[in-house]
Protein backbone atom coordinates (compact mmCIF):
# COMPACT_ATOMS: atom_id res chain seq x y z
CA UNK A 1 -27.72 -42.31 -4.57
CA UNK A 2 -26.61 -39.44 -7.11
CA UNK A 3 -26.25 -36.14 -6.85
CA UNK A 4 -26.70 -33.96 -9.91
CA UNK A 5 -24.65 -30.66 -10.19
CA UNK A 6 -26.13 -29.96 -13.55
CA UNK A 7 -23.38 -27.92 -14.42
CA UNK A 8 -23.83 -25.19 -11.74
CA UNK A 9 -20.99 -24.22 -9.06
CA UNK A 10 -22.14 -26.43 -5.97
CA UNK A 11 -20.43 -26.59 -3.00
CA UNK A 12 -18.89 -29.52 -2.52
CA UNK A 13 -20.21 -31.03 0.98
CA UNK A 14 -23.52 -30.77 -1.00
CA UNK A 15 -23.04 -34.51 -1.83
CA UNK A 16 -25.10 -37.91 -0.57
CA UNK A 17 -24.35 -37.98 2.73
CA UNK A 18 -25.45 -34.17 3.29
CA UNK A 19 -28.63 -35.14 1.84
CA UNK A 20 -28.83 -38.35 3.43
CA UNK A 21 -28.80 -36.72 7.21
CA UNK A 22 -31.00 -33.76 5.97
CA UNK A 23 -33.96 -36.14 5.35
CA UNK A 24 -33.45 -38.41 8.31
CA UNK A 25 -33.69 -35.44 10.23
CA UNK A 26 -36.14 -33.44 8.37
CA UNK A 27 -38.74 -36.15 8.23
CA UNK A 28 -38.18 -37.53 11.76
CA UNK A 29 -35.93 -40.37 11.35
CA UNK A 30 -38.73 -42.08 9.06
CA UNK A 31 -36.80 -44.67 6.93
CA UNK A 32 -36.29 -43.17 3.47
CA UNK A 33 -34.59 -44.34 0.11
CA UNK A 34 -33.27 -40.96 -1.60
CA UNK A 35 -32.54 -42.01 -5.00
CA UNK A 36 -31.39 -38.48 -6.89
CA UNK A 37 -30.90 -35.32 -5.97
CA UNK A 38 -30.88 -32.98 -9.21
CA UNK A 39 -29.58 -28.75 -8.87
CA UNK A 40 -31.70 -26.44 -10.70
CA UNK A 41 -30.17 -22.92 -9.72
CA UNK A 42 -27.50 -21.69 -8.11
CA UNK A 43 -27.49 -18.20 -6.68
CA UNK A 44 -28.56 -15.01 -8.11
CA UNK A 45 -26.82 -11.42 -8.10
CA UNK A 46 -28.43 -8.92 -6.07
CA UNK A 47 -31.73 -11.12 -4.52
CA UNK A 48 -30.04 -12.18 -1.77
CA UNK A 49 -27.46 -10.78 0.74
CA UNK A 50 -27.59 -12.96 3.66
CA UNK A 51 -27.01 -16.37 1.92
CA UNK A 52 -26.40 -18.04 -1.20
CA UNK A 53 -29.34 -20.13 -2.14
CA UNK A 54 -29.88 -23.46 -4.16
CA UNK A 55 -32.63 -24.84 -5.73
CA UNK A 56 -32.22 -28.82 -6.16
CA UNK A 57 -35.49 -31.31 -7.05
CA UNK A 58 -35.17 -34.42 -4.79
CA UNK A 59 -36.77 -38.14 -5.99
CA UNK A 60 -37.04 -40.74 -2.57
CA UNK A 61 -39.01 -43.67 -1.30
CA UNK A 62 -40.72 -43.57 1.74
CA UNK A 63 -41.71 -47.67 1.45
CA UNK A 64 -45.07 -47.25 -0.90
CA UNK A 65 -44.84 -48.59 -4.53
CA UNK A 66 -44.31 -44.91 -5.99
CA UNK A 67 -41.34 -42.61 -6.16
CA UNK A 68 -42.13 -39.33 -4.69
CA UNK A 69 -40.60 -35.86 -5.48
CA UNK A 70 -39.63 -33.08 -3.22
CA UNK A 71 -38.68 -29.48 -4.26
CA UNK A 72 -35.44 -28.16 -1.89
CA UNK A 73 -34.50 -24.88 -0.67
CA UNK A 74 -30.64 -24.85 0.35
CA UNK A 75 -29.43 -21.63 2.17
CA UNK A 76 -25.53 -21.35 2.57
CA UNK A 77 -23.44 -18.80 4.99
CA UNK A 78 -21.31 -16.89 1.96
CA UNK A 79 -17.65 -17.27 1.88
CA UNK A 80 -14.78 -14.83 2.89
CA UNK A 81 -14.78 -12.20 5.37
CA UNK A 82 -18.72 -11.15 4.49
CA UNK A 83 -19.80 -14.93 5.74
CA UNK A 84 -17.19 -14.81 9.04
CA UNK A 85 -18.55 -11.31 9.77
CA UNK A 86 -22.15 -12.71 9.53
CA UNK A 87 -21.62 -15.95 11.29
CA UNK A 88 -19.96 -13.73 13.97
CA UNK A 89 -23.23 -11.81 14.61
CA UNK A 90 -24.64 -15.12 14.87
CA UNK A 91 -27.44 -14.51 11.91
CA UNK A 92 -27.63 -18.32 11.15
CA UNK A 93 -27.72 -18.98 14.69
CA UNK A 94 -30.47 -16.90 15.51
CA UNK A 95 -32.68 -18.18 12.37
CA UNK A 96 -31.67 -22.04 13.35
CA UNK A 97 -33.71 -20.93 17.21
CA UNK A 98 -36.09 -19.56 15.62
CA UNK A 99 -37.34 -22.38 12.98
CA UNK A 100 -36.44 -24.91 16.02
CA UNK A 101 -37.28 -23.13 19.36
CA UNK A 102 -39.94 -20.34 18.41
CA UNK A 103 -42.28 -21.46 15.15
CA UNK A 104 -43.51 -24.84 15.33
CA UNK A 105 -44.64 -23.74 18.97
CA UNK A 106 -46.21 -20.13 17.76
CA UNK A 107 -47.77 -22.76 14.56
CA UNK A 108 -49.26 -24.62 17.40
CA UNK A 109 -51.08 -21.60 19.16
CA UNK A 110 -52.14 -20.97 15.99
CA UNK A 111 -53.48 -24.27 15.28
CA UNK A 112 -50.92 -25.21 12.64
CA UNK A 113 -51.15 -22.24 10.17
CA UNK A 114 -47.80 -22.08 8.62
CA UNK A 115 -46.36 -18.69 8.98
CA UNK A 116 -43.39 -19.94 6.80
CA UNK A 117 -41.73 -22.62 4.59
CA UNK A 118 -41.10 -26.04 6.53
CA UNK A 119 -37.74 -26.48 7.85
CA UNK A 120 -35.59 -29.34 7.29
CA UNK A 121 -32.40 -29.39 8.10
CA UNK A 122 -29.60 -27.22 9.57
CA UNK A 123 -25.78 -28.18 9.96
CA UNK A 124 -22.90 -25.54 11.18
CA UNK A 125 -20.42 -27.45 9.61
CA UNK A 126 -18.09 -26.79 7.54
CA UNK A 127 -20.44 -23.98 6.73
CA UNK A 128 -23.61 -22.87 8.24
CA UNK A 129 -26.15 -24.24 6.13
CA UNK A 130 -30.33 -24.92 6.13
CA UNK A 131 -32.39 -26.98 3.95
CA UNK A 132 -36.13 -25.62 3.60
CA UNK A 133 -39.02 -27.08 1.59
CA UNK A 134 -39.30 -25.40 -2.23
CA UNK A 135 -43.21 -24.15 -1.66
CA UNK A 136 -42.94 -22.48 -5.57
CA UNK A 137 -44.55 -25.82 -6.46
CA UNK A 138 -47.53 -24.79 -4.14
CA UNK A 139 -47.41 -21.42 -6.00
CA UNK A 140 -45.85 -19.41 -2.87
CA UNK A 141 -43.26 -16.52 -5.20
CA UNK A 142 -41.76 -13.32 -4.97
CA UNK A 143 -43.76 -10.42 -5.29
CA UNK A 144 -42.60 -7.33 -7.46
CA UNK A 145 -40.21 -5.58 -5.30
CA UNK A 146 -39.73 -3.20 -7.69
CA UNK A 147 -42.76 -2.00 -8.59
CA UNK A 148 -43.90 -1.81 -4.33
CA UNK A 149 -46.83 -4.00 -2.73
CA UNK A 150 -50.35 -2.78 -3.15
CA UNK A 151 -53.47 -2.56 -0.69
CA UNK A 152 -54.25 -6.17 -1.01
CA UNK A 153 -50.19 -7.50 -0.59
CA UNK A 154 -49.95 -4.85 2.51
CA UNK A 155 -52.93 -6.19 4.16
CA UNK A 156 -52.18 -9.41 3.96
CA UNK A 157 -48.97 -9.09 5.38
CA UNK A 158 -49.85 -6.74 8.15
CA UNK A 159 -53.00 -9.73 8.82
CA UNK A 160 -50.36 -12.34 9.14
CA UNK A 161 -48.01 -10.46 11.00
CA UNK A 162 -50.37 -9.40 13.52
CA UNK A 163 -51.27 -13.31 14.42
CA UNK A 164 -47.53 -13.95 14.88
CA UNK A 165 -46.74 -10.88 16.92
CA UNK A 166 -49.96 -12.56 19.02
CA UNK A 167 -48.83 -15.43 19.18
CA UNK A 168 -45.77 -14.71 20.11
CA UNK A 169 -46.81 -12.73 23.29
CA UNK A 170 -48.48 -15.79 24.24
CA UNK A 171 -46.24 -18.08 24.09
CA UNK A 172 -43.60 -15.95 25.56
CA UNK A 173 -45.31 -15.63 28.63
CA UNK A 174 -45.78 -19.84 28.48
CA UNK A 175 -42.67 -20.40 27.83
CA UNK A 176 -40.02 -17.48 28.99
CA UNK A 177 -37.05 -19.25 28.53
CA UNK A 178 -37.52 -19.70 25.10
CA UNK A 179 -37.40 -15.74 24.65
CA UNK A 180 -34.78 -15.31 26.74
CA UNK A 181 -32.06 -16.21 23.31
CA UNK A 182 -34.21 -13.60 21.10
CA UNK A 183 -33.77 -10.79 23.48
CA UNK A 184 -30.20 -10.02 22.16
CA UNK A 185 -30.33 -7.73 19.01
CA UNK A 186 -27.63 -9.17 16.48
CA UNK A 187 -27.56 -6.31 14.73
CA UNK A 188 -27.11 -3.85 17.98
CA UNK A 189 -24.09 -5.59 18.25
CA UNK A 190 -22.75 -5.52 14.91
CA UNK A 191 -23.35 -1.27 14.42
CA UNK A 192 -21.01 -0.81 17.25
CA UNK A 193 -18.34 -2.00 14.36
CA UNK A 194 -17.24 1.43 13.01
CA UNK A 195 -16.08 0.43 9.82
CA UNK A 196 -20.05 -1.66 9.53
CA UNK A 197 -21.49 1.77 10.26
CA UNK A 198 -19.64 3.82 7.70
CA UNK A 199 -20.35 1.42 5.51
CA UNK A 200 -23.59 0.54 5.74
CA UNK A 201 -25.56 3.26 7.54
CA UNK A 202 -23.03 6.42 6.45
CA UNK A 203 -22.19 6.32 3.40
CA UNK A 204 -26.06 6.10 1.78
CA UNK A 205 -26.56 8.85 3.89
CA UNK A 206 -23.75 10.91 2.31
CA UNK A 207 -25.06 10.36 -0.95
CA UNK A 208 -28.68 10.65 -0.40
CA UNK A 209 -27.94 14.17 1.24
CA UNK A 210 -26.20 15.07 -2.10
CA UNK A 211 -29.25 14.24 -3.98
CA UNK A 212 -31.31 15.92 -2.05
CA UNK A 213 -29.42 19.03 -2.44
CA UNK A 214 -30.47 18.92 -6.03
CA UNK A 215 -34.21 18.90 -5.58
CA UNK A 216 -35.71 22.06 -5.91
CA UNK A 217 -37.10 22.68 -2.55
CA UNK A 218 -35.21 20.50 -0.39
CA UNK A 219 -32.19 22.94 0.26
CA UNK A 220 -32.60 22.95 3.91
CA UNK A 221 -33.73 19.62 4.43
CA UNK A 222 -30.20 18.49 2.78
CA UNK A 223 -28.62 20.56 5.64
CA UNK A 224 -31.23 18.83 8.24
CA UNK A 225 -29.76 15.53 6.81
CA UNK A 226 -26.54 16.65 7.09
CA UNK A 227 -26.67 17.12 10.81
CA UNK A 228 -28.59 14.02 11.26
CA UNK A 229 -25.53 11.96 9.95
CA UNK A 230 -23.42 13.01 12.27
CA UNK A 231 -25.46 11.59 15.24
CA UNK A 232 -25.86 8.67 13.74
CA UNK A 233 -23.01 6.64 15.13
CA UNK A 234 -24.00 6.90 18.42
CA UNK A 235 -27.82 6.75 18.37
CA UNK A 236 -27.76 3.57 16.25
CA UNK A 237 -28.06 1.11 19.14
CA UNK A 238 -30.81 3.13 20.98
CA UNK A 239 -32.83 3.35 18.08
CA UNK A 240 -32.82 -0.28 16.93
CA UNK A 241 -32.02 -2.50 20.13
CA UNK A 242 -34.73 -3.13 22.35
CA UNK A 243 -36.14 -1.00 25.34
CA UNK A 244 -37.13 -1.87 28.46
CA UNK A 245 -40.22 -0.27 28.75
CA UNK A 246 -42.24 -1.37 25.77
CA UNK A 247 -44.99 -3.65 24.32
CA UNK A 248 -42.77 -6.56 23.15
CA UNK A 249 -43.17 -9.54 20.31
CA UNK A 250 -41.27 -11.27 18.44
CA UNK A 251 -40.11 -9.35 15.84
CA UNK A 252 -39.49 -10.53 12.43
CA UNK A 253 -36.82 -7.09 12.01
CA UNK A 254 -35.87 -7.80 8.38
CA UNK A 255 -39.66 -7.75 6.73
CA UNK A 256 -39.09 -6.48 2.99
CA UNK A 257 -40.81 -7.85 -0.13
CA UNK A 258 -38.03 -10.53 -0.84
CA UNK A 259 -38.73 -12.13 2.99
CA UNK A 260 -42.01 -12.57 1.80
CA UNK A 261 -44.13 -15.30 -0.42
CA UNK A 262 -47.17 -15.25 -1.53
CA UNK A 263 -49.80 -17.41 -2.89
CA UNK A 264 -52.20 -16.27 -5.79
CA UNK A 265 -55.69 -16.82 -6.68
CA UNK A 266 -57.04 -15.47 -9.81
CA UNK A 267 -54.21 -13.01 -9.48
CA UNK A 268 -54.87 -11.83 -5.92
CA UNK A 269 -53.00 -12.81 -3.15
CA UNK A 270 -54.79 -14.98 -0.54
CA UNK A 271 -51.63 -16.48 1.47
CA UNK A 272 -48.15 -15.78 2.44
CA UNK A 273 -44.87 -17.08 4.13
CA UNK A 274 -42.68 -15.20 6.03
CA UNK A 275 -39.06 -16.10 5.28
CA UNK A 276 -35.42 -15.36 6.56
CA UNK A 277 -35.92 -14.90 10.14
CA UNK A 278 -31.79 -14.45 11.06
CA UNK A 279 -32.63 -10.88 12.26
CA UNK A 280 -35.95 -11.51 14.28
CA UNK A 281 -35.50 -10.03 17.99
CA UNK A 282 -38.14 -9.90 20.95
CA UNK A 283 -38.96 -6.10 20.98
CA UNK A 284 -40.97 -3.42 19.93
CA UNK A 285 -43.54 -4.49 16.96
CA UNK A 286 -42.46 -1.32 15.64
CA UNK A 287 -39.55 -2.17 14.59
CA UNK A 288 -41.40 -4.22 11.93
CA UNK A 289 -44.11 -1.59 11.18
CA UNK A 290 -41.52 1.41 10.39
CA UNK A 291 -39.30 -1.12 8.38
CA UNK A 292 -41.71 -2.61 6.00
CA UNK A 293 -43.86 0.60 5.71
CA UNK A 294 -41.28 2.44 4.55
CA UNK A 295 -39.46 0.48 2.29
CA UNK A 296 -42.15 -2.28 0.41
CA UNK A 297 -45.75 -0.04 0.01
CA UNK A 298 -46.63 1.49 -3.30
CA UNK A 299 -46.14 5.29 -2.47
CA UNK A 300 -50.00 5.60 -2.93
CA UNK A 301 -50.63 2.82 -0.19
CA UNK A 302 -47.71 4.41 1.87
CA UNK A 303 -49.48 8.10 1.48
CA UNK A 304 -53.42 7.34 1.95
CA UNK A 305 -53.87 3.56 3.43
CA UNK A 306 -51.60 3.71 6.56
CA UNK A 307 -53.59 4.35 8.87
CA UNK A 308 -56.35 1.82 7.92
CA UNK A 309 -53.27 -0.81 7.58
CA UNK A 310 -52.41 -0.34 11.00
CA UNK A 311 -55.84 -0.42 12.86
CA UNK A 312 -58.35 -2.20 10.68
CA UNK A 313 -55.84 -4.60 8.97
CA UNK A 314 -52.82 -5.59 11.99
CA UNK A 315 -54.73 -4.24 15.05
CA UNK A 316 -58.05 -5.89 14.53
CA UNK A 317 -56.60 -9.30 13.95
CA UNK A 318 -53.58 -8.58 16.43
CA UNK A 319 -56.70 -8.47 18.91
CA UNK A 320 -58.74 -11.12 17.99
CA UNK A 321 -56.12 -13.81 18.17
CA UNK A 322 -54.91 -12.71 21.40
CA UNK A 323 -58.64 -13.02 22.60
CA UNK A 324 -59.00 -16.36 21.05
CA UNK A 325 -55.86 -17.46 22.81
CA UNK A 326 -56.97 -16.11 26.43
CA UNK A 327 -54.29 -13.58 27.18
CA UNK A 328 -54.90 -10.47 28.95
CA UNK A 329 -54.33 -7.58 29.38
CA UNK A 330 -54.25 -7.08 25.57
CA UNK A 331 -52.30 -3.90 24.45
CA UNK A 332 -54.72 -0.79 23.57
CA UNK A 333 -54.43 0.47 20.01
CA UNK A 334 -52.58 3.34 21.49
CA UNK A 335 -49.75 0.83 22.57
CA UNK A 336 -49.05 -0.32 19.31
CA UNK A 337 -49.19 3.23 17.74
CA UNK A 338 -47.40 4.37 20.31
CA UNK A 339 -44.40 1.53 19.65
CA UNK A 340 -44.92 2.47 15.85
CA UNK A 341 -43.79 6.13 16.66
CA UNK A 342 -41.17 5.23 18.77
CA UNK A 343 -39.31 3.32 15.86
CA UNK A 344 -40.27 5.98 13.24
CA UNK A 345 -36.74 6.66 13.12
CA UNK A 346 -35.77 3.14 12.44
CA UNK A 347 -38.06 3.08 9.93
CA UNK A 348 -36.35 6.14 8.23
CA UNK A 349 -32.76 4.67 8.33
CA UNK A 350 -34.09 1.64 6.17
CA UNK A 351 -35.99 3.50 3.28
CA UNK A 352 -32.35 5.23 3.54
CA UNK A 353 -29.96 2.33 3.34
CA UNK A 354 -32.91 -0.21 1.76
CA UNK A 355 -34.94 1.31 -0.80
CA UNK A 356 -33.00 2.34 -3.09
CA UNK A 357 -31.65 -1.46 -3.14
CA UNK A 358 -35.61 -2.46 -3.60
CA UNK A 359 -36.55 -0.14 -6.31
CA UNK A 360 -33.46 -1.68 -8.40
CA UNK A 361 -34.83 -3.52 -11.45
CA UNK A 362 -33.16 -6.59 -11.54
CA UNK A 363 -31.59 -6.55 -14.82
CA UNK A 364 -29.45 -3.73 -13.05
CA UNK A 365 -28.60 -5.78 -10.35
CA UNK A 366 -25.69 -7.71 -11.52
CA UNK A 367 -23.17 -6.51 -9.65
CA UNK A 368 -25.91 -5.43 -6.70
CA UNK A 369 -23.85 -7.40 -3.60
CA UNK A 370 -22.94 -5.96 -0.32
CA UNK A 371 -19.31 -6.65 -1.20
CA UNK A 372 -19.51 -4.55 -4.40
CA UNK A 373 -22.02 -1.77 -2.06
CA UNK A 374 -18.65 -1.81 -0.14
CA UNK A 375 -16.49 -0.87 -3.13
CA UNK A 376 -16.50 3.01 -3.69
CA UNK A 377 -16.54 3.13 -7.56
CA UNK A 378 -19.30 0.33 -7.46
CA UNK A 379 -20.83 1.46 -4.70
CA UNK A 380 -21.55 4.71 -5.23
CA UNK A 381 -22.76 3.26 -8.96
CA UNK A 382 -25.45 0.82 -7.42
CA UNK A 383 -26.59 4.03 -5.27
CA UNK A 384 -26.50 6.23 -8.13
CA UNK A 385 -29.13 3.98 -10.04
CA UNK A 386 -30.83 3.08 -6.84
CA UNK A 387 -31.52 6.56 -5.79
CA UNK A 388 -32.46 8.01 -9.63
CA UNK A 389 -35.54 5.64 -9.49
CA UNK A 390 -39.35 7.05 -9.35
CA UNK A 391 -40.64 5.11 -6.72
CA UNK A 392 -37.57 6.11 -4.54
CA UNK A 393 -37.43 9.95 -5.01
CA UNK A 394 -41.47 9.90 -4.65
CA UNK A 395 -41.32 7.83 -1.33
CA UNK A 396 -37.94 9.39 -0.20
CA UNK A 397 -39.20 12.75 -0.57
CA UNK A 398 -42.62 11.68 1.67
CA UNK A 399 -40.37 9.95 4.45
CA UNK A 400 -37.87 13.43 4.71
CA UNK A 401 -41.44 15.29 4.70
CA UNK A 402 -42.34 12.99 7.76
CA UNK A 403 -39.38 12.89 9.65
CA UNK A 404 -39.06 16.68 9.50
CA UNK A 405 -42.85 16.81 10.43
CA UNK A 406 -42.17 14.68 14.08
CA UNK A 407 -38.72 16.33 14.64
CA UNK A 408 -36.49 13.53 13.34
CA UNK A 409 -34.51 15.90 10.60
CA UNK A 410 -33.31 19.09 12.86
């Protein structure tokens, strides 16, 4: 069998015998001839900060007269002290129980829709690694990140969302020692790292509050955000990790536009895949409400369609499928907006330490990596640009508006 670099910088336990125990595996032991394995991308600057990701095109045999082709997905833990600190948290941990332990059972309840990319293969050594199926050849890609989701992307997602979330309730109370492994929150534990905090939660903070100190109008809320940055160290845990007292799912907790695919018909999106689940938690679906609302919608969406997102779009279908699947007592509408204003402060922190990373066109995002955001020249560079964008100031502006309006900004 050969394996194709094609001239891009592969890592080199990427060869047969990787490949070889990634498709015994990911198709069930089923006897297989892989013939070739070709690379056709390595990873790009600034779309990913979890993992490095490969594209390779695979050619096997599964015993019929005609070669068949698959399209591969690898996913690699980075290298240096950014990968240890990750596999520390246990990120690729966490997304290895959930694509084993948590979807094909919440696909089930949900009589097999796919709620994301078919999973292949994962190995920890000598780097935590995952093999996924390529759906761009079924037409599942990107949306513009830049640019924000519309009414139609939004709704689909919150649809979607609202039948895992279901599902997930379900099955948790099937099988609750399956949930048991999600209730830890990785990233609880990794905020209580002081140099983590400064750097990833302080420091946009510092320089947001000096651009808001420019904006006509906004004197005083600069001083509000002032004061909120210096409780921030030790609120961080109580405002992400989970409660005790709440209406709890399986949370996806990372749900931006680039952990999202969709499928297009006649240029509107009917279907979508979740992806990158190293973050997901059982909590509060809020969590996932105030992170995507405030950091994918287009402002318009964000300013006039929430409401209708929330109860006609996730609520209605949240309800249904929990009907359909027999569980009771479903939570009220008032539950899940009650969860949603609980986490309003979460939601805040990401449009804060997020956006300005979505609104980034990517021709400006070559040197867009957490190590450079780390790096105070570069950093405060990427921030600069970030921050100077239209969709950020108009949607920034709304969120300090908000959190002033329910007593977040003091």
């Amino acid at each position: 069998m050969l394996v194709n670099f094609n001239n891009i910088n592969i890592p080199e336990f990427m060869d047969s015998k990787f490949f070889e125990a990634a498709f015994k595996v990911g198709f069930n032991g089923k006897v297989l001839e892989l013939k070739n394995v070709l690379f056709t991308m390595g990873p790009k600057p600034g779309e990913n900060y979890i993992g490095h990701i490969y594209r390779a095109d695979a050619t096997y045999n599964d015993g019929g007269s005609d070669d068949k082709k698959i399209s591969l997905i690898i996913k690699v833990q980075p290298s240096g002290p950014l990968g240890e600190h990750f596999g520390e948290m246990g990120l690729f941990t966490r997304e290895r129980d959930i694509y084993v332990h948590a979807l094909p059972e919440i696909e089930r309840l949900l009589d097999g829709e796919a709620l994301a990319p078919r999973f292949l293969y994962y190995t920890p050594a000598p780097v935590e690694t995952f093999v996924f199926v390529d759906v761009t050849s079924l037409g599942y890609i990107l949306a513009d990140r830049v640019k924000g989701l519309d009414e139609e992307h939004c709704g689909l997602v919150f649809e979607k969302l609202a039948k895992f979330h279901a599902a997930s309730k379900v099955l948790a109370r099937e099988q609750p020692e399956v949930f048991r492994i999600f209730s830890k929150d990785l990233l609880v534990n990794s905020i209580k790292d002081q140099n983590m905090v400064e750097e990833s939660f302080i420091k946009p903070f510092e320089h947001l509050a000096k651009v808001v100190e420019t904006w006509p109008g906004f004197k005083e809320t600069a001083e509000k955000l002032c004061r909120f940055i210096s409780i921030i160290p030790q609120n961080l845990p109580k405002w992400f990790g989970p409660a005790k007292k709440e209406t709890k799912v399986l949370a996806h907790n990372d749900l931006w536009a680039n952990n999202i695919l969709f499928k297009y018909e006649n240029g509107k999106p009917i279907d979508l895949y979740f992806i990158d689940f190293q973050g997901s938690v059982y909590s509060s679906p809020g969590l996932d409400f105030s992170h995507f609302l405030y950091t994918n919608p287009q402002f318009d969406v964000l300013d006039q369609k929430r409401d209708l997102l929330i109860e006609a779009c996730y609520y209605k279908t949240f309800k249904s499928t929990l009907e359909n699947l027999g569980y009771s007592p479903i939570p009220t509408l008032e539950n899940i907006l009650e969860e949603i204003a609980k986490r309003e402060t979460v939601g805040f922190v990401w449009a804060v330490v997020k956006l300005f990373l979505v609104c980034m066109d990517p021709s400006e995002c070559g040197e867009n990596s957490l190590e450079n955001l780390t790096d105070k020249d570069k950093g405060d560079r990427i921030r600069e640009i970030g921050m100077s964008s239209k969709r950020f100031v108009t949607t920034i502006q709304y969120v300090l508006r908000r959190m002033e309006k329910i007593g977040v900004l003091k």
